[in-house]
Protein backbone atom coordinates (compact mmCIF):
# COMPACT_ATOMS: atom_id res chain seq x y z
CA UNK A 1 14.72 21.17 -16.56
CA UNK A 2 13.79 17.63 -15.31
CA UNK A 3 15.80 15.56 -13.17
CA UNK A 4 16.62 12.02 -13.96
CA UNK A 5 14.51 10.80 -11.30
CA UNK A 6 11.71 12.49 -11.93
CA UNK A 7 10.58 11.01 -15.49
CA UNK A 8 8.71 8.24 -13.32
CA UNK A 9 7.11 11.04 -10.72
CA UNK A 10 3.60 10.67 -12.44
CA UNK A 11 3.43 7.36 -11.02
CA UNK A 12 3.29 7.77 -7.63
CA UNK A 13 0.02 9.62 -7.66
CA UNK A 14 -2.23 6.67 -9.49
CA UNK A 15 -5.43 7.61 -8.68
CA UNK A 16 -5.24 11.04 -10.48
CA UNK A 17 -5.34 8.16 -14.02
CA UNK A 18 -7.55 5.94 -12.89
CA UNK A 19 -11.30 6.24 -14.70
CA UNK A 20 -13.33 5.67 -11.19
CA UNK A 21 -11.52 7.92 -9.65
CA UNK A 22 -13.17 11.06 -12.14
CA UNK A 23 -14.07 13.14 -8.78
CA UNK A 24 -11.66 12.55 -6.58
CA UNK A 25 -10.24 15.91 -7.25
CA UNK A 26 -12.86 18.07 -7.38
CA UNK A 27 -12.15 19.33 -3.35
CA UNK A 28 -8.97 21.08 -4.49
CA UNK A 29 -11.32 22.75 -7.27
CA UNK A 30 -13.56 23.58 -4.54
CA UNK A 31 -11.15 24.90 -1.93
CA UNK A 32 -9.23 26.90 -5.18
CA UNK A 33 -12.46 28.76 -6.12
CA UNK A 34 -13.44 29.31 -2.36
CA UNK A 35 -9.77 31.00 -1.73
CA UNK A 36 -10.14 33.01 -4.81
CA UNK A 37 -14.09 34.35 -3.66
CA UNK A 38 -12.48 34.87 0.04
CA UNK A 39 -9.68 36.76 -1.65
CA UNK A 40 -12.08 39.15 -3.77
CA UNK A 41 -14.38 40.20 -0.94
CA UNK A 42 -11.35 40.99 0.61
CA UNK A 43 -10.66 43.39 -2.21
CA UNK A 44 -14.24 44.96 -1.84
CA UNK A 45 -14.31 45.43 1.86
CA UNK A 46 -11.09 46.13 2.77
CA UNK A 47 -9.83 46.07 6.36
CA UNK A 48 -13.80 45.55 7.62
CA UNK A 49 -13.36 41.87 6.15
CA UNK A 50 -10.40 40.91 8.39
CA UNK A 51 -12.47 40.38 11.53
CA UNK A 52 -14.30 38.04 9.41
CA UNK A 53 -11.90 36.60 7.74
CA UNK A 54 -10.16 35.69 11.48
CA UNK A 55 -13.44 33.98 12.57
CA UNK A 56 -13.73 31.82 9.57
CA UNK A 57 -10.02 30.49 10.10
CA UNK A 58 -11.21 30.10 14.14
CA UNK A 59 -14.05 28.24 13.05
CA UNK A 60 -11.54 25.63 11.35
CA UNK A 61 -12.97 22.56 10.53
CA UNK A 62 -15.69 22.71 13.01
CA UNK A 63 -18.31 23.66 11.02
CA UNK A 64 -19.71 22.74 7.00
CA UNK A 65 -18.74 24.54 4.04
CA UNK A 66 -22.11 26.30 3.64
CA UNK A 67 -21.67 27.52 7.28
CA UNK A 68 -17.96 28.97 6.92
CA UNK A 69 -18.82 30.43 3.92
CA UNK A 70 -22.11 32.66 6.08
CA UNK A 71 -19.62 33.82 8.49
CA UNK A 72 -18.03 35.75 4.94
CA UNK A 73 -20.66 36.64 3.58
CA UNK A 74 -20.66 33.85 1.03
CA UNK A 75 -23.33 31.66 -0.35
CA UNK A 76 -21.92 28.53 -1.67
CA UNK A 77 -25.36 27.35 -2.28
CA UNK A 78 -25.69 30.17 -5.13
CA UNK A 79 -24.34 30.40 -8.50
CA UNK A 80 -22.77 33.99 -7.52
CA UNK A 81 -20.58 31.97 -5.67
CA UNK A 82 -18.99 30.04 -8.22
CA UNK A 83 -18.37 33.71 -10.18
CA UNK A 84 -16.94 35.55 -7.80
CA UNK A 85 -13.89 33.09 -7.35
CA UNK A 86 -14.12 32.12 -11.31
CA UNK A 87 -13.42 36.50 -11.39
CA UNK A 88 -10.58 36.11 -9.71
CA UNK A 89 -9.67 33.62 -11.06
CA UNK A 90 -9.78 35.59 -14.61
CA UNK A 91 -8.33 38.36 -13.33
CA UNK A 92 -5.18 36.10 -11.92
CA UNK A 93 -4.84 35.36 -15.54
CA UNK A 94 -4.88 38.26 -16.57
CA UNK A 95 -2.48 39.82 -14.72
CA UNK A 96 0.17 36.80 -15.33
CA UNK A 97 -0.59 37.26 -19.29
CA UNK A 98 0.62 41.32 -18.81
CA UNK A 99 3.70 40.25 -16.94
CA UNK A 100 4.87 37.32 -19.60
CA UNK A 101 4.29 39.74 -22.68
């Protein structure tokens, strides 16, 4: 249900309309599919990916996104990449289809 209020809410976010603005959200893509790839070789390595996993989020925002995604074991340079959080991402549907049926 919407509130009153909120039938104008599209307009304070402009840019997401405007036609030179086409990439402006393609970081939140990126950071989505990077989550999901973190998340999945989670799920193969089990506990041995948590020391890992701590170092990347030490690293912060010190270092590139090729160079976070080494510490990992992920190659954001490489299509394989791209699949393994586009798996998850699959799977996430998945799952969410079984529960709504």
């Amino acid at each position: 249900e919407w509130f009153d209020e909120m039938i104008w809410e599209w307009t304070m976010k402009p840019h997401y309309y405007q036609p030179n603005f086409r990439f402006y959200n393609y970081p939140y893509v990126y950071a989505q599919l990077f989550v999901f790839a973190l998340y999945r070789k989670y799920k193969e390595e089990g506990q041995s990916f948590i020391p890992k996993f701590k170092k990347l989020l030490s690293a912060g925002g010190s270092l590139p996104p090729d160079k976070l995604g080494k510490i990992v074991g992920l190659d954001i340079t490489k299509p394989d990449f791209w699949k393994l959080g586009i798996k998850q991402f699959e799977e996430f549907v998945n799952e969410f289809e079984k529960a709504i049926d």
